[in-house]
N, C-alpha and C. Protein backbone atom coordinates (compact mmCIF):
# COMPACT_ATOMS: atom_id res chain seq x y z
N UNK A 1 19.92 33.33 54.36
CA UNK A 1 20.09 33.60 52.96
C UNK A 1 18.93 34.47 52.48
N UNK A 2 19.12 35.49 51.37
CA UNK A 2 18.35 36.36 51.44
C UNK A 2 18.60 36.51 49.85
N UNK A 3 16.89 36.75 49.30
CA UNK A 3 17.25 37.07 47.44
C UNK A 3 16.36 38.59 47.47
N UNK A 4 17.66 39.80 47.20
CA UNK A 4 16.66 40.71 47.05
C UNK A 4 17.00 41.41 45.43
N UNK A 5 16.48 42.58 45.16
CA UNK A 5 16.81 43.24 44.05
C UNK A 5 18.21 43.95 44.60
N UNK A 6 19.19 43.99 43.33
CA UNK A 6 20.36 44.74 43.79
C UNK A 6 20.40 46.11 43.66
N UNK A 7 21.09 46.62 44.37
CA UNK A 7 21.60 48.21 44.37
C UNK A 7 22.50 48.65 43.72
N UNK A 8 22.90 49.65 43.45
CA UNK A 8 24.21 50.18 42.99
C UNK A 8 25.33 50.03 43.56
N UNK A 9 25.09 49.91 44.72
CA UNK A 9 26.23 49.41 45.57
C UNK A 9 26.70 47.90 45.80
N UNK A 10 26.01 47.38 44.73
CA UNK A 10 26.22 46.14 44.87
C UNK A 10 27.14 45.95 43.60
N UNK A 11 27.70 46.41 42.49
CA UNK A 11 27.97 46.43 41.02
C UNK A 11 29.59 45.67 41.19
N UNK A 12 30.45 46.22 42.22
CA UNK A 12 31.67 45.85 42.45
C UNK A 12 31.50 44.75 42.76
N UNK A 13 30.72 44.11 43.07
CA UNK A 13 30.39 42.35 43.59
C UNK A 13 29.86 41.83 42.92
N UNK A 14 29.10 41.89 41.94
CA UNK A 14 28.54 41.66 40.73
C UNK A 14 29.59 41.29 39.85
N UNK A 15 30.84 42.88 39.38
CA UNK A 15 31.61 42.42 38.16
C UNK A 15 32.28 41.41 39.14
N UNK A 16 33.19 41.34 40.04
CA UNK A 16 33.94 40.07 41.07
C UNK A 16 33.43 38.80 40.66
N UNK A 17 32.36 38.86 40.99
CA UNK A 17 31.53 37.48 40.83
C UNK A 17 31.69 37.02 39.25
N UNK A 18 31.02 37.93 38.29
CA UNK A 18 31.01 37.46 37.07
C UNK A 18 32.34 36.98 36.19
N UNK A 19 33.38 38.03 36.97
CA UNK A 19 34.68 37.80 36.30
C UNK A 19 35.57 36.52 36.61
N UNK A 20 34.99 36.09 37.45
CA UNK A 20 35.82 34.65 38.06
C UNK A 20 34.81 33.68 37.34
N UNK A 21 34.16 33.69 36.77
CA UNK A 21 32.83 32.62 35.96
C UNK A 21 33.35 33.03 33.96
N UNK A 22 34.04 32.00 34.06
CA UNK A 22 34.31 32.34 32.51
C UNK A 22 33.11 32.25 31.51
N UNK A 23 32.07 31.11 32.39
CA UNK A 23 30.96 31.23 31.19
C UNK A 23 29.49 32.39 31.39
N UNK A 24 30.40 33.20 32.50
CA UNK A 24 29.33 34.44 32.41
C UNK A 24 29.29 35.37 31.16
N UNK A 25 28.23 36.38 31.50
CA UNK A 25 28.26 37.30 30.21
C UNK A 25 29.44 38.56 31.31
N UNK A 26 30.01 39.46 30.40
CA UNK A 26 31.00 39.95 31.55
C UNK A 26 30.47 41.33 30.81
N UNK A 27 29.95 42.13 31.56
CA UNK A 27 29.22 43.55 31.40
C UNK A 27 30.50 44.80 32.05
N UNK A 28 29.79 45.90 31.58
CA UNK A 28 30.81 47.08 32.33
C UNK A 28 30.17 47.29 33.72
N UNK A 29 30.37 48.24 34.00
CA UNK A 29 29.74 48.86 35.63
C UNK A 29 28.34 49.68 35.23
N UNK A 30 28.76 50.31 33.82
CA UNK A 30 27.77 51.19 33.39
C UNK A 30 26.74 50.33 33.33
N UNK A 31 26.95 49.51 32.00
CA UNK A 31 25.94 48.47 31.56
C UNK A 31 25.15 48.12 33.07
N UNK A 32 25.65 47.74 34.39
CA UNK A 32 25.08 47.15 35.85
C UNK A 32 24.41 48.50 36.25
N UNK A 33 25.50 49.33 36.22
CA UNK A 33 24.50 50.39 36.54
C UNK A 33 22.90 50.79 35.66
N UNK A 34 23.28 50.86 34.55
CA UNK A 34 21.73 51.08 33.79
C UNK A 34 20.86 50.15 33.95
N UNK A 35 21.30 49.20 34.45
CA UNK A 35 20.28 47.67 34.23
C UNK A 35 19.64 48.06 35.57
N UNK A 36 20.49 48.65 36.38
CA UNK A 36 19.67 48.78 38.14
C UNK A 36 19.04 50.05 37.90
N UNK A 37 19.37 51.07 37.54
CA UNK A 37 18.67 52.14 37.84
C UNK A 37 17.67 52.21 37.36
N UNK A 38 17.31 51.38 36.48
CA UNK A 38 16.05 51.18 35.46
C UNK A 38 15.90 52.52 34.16
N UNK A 39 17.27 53.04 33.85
CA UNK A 39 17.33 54.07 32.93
C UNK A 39 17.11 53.33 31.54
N UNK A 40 17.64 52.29 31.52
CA UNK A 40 17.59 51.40 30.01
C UNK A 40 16.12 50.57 29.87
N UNK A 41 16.07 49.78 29.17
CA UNK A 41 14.81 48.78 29.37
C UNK A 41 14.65 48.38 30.72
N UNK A 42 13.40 47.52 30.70
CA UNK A 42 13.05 47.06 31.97
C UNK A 42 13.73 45.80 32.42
N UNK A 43 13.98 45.76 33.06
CA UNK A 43 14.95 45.05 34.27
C UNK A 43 15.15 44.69 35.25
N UNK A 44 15.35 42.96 35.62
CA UNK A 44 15.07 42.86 37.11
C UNK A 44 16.74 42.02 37.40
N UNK A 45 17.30 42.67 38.30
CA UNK A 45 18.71 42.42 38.60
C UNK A 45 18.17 41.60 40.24
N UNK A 46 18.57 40.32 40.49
CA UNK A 46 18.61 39.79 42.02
C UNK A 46 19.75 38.97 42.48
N UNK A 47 20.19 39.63 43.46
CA UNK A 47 21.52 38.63 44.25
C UNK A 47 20.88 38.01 45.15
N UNK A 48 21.32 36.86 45.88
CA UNK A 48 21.48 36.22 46.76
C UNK A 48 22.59 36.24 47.46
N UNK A 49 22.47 36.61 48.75
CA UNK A 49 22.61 36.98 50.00
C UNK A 49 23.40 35.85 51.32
N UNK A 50 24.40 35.79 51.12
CA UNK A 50 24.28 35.28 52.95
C UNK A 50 24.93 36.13 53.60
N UNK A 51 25.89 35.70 54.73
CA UNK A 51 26.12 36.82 55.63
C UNK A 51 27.55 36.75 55.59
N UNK A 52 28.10 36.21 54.43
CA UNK A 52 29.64 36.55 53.70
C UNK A 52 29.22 37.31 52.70
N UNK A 53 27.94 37.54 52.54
CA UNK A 53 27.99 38.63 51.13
C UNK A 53 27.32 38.25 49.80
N UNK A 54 27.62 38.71 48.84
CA UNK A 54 26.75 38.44 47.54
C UNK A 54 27.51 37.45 47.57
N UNK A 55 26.56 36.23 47.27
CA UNK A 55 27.24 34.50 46.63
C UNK A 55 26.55 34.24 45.19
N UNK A 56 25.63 35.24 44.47
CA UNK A 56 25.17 35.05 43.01
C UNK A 56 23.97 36.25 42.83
N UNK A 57 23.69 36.35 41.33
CA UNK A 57 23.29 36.92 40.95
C UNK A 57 22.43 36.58 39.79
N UNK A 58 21.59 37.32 39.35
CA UNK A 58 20.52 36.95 38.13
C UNK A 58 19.70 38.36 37.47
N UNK A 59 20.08 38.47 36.13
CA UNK A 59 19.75 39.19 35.59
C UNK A 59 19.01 39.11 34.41
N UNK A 60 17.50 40.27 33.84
CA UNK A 60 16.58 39.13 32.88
C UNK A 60 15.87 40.70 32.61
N UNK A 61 15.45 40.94 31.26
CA UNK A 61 15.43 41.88 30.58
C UNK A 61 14.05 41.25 30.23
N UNK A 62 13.03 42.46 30.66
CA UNK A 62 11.85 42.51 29.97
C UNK A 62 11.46 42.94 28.35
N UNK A 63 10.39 42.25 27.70
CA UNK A 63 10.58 42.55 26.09
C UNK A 63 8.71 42.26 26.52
N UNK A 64 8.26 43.21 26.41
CA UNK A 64 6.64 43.42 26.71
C UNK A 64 6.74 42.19 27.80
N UNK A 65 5.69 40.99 27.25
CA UNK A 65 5.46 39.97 27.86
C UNK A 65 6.24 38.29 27.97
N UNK A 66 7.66 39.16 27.27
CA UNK A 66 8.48 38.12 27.12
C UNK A 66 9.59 38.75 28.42
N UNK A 67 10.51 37.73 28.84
CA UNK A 67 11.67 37.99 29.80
C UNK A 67 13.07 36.87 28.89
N UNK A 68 13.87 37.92 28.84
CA UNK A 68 14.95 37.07 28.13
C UNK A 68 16.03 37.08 29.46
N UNK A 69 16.44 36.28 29.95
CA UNK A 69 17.42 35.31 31.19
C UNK A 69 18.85 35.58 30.50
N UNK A 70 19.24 36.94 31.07
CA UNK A 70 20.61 37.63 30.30
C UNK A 70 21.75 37.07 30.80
N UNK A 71 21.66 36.81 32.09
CA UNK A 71 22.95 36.30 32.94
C UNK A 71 22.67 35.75 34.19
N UNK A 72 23.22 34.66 34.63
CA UNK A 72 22.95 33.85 36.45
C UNK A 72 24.67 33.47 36.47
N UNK A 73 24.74 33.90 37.14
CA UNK A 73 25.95 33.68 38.14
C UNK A 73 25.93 33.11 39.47
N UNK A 74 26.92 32.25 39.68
CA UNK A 74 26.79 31.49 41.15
C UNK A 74 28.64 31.66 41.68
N UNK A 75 29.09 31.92 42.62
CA UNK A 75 30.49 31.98 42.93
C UNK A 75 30.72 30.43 43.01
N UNK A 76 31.71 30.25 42.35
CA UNK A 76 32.68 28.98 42.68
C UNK A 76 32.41 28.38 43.86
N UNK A 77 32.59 28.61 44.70
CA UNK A 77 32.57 28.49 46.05
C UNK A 77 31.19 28.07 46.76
N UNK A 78 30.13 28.29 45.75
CA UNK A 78 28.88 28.30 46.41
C UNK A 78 28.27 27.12 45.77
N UNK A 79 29.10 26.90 44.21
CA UNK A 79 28.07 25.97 43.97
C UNK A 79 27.59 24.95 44.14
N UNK A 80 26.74 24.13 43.32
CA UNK A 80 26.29 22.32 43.85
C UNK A 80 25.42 23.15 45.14
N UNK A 81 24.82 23.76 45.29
CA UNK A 81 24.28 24.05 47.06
C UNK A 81 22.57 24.45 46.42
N UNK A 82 22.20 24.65 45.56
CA UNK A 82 20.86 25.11 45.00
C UNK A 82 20.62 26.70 45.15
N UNK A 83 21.68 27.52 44.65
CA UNK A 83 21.57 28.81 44.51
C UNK A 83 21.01 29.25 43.68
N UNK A 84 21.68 28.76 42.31
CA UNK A 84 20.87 29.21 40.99
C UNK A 84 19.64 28.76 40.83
N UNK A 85 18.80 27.39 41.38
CA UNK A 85 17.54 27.59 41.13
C UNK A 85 17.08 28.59 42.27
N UNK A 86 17.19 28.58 43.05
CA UNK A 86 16.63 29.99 44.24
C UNK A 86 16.31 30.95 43.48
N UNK A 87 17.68 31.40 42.53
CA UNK A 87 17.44 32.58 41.79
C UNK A 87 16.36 32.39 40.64
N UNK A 88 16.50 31.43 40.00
CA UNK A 88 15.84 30.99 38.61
C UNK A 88 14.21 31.33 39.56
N UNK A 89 14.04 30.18 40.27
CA UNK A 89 12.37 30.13 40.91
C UNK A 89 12.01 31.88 41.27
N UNK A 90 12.90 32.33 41.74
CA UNK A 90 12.59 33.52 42.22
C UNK A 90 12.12 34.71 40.93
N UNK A 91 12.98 34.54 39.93
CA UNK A 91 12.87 35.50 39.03
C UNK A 91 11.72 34.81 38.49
N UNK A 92 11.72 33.23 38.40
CA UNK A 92 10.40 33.18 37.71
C UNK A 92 8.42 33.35 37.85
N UNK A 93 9.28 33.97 39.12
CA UNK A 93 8.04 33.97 39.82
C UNK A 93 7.41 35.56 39.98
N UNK A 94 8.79 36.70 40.35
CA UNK A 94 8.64 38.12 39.89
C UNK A 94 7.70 38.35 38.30
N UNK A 95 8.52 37.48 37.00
CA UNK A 95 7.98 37.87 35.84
C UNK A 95 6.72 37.07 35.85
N UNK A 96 6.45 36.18 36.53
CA UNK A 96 4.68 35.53 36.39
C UNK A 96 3.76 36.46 37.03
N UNK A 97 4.47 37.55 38.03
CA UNK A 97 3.92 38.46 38.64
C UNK A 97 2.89 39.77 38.07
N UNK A 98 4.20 39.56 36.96
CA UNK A 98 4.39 40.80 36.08
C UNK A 98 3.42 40.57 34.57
N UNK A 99 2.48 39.58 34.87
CA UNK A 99 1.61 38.99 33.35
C UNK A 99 3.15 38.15 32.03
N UNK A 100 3.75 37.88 33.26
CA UNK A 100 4.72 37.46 32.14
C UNK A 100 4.41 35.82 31.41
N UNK A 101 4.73 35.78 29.78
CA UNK A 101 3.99 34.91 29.15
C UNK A 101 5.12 33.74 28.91
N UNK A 102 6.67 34.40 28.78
CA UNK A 102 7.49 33.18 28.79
C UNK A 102 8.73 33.72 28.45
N UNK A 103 9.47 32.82 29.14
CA UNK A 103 10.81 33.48 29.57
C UNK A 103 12.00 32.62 28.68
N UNK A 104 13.41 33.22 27.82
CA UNK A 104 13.97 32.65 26.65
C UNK A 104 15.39 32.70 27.22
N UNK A 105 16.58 32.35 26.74
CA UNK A 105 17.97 32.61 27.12
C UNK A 105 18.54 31.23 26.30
N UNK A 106 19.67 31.78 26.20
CA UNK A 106 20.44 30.75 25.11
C UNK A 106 22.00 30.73 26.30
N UNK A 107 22.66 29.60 26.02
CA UNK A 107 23.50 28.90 26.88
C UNK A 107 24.57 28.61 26.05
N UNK A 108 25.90 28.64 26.65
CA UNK A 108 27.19 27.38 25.99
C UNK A 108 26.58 26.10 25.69
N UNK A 109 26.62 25.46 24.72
CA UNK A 109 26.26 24.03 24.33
C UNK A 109 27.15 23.03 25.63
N UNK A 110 28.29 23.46 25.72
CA UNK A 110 29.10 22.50 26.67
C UNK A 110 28.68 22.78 28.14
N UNK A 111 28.12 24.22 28.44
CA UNK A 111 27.52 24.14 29.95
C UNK A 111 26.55 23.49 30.19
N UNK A 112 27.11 22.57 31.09
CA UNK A 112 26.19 21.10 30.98
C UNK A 112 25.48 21.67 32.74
N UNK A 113 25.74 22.56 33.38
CA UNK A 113 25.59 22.73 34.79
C UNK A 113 24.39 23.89 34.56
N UNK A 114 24.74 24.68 33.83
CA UNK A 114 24.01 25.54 33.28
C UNK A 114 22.25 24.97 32.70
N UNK A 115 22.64 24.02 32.00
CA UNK A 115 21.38 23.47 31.23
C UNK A 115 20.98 22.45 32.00
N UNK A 116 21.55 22.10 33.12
CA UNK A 116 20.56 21.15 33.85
C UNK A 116 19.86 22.37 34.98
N UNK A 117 20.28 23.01 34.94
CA UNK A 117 19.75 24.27 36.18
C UNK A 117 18.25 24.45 35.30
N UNK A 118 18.32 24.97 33.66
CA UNK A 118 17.41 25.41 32.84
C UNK A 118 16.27 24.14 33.00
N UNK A 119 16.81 22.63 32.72
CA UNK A 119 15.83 21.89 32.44
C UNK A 119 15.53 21.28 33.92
N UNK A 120 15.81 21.44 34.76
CA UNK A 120 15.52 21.50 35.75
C UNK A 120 14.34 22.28 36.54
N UNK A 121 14.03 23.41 36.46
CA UNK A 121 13.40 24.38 36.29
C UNK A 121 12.09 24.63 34.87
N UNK A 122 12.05 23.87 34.29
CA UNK A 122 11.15 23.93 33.34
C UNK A 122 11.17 24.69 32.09
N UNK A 123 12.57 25.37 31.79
CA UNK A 123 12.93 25.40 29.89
C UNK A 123 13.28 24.30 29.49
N UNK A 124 13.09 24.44 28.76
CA UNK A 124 13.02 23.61 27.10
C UNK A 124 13.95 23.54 26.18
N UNK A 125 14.63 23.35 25.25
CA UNK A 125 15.67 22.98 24.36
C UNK A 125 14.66 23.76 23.19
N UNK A 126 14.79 24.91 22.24
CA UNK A 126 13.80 25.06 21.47
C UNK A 126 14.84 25.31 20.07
N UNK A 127 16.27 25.41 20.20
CA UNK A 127 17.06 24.96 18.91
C UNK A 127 18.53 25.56 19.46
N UNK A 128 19.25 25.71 18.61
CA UNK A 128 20.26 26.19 18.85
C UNK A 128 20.91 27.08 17.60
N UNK A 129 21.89 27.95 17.73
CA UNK A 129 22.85 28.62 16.96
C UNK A 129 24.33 28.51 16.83
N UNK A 130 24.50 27.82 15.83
CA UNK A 130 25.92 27.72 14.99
C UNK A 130 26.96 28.93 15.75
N UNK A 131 28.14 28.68 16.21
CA UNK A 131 28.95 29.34 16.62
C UNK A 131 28.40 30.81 17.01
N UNK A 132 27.93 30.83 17.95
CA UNK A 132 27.19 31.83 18.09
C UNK A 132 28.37 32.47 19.71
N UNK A 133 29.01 32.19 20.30
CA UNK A 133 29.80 32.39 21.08
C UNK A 133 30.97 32.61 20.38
N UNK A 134 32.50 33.47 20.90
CA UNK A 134 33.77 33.65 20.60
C UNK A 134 34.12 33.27 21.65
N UNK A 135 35.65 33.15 21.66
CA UNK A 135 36.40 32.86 22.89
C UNK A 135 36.08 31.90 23.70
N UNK A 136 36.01 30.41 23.36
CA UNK A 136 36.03 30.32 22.53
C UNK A 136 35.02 29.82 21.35
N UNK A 137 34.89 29.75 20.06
CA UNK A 137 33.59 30.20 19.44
C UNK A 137 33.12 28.32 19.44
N UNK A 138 31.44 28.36 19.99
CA UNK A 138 30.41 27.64 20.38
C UNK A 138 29.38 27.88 20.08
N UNK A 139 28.53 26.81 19.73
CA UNK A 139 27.05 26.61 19.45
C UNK A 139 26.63 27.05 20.98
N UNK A 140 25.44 27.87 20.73
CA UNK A 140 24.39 28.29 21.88
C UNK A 140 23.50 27.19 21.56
N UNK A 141 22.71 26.71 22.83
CA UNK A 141 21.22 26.40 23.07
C UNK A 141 20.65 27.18 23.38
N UNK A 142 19.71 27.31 22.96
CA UNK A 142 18.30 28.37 22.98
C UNK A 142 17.20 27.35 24.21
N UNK A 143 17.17 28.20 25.07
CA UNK A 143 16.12 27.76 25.87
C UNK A 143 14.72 28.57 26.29
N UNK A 144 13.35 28.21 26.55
CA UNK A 144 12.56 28.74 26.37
C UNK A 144 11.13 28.24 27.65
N UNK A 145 10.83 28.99 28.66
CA UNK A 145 10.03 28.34 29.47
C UNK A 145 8.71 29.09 28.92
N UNK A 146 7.14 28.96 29.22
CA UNK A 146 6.01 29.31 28.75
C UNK A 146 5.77 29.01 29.91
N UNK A 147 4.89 30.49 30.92
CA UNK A 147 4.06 30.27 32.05
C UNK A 147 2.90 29.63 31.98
N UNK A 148 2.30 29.34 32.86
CA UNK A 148 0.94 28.56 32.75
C UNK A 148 -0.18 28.62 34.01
């Protein structure tokens, strides 16, 4: 198993992945593409790797010394196995690299798999937002880790 930064050639496995995860964020190709090429803000895109192929992904947008946790994806198929913290530890360890001061992302209130991955990993519950999701429309939790 292998967590590296993704390529462009990785984008068709990316949308695959995300589109079978209803509680992903579901981006274009462009949007994957700008996030990798590093044409837009700063950006660290990482899949995980086995030797069937991309089994998840993690994506997290630099804001100076803040990192906001845009999207983690895990395939159906993979989960319950400790992918997403792989990814989580991993990215959190790139942006501690990077003088990073603390990392934010807001969640489905009902992704209960999701928020044990977060509090698991060391975010925090720091409030939430009133129907802040459509389709259907849900309170977000706001989560928030501080390096140390």
């Amino acid at each position: 198993m292998t967590i590296r930064e993704a390529s462009e050639s990785d984008i068709g496995n990316l949308m695959t992945l995300e589109r079978d995860s209803a509680t992903a964020a579901h981006w274009t190709a462009r949007q994957y593409q700008t996030a990798i090429s590093g044409d837009g803000p700063q950006r660290v895109v990482l899949v995980i790797e086995r030797d069937s192929g991309i089994t998840g992904f993690l994506v997290a947008r630099q804001i100076e010394r803040e990192w906001e946790v845009e999207n983690v994806v895990v395939a159906s198929s993979a989960r319950r196995e400790g992918l997403g913290t792989r990814l989580v530890r991993e990215f959190l360890d790139r942006a501690r690299e990077k003088a990073g001061q603390s990392a934010f992302l807001e969640v489905r209130a009902s992704n209960e798999a999701a928020r044990a991955l977060y509090e698991k990993n060391g975010f925090t519950v720091t409030g939430h937002r009133r129907g802040y999701y459509q389709d259907p429309q849900e309170d977000a939790m706001l989560y928030r880790f501080t390096f140390t």
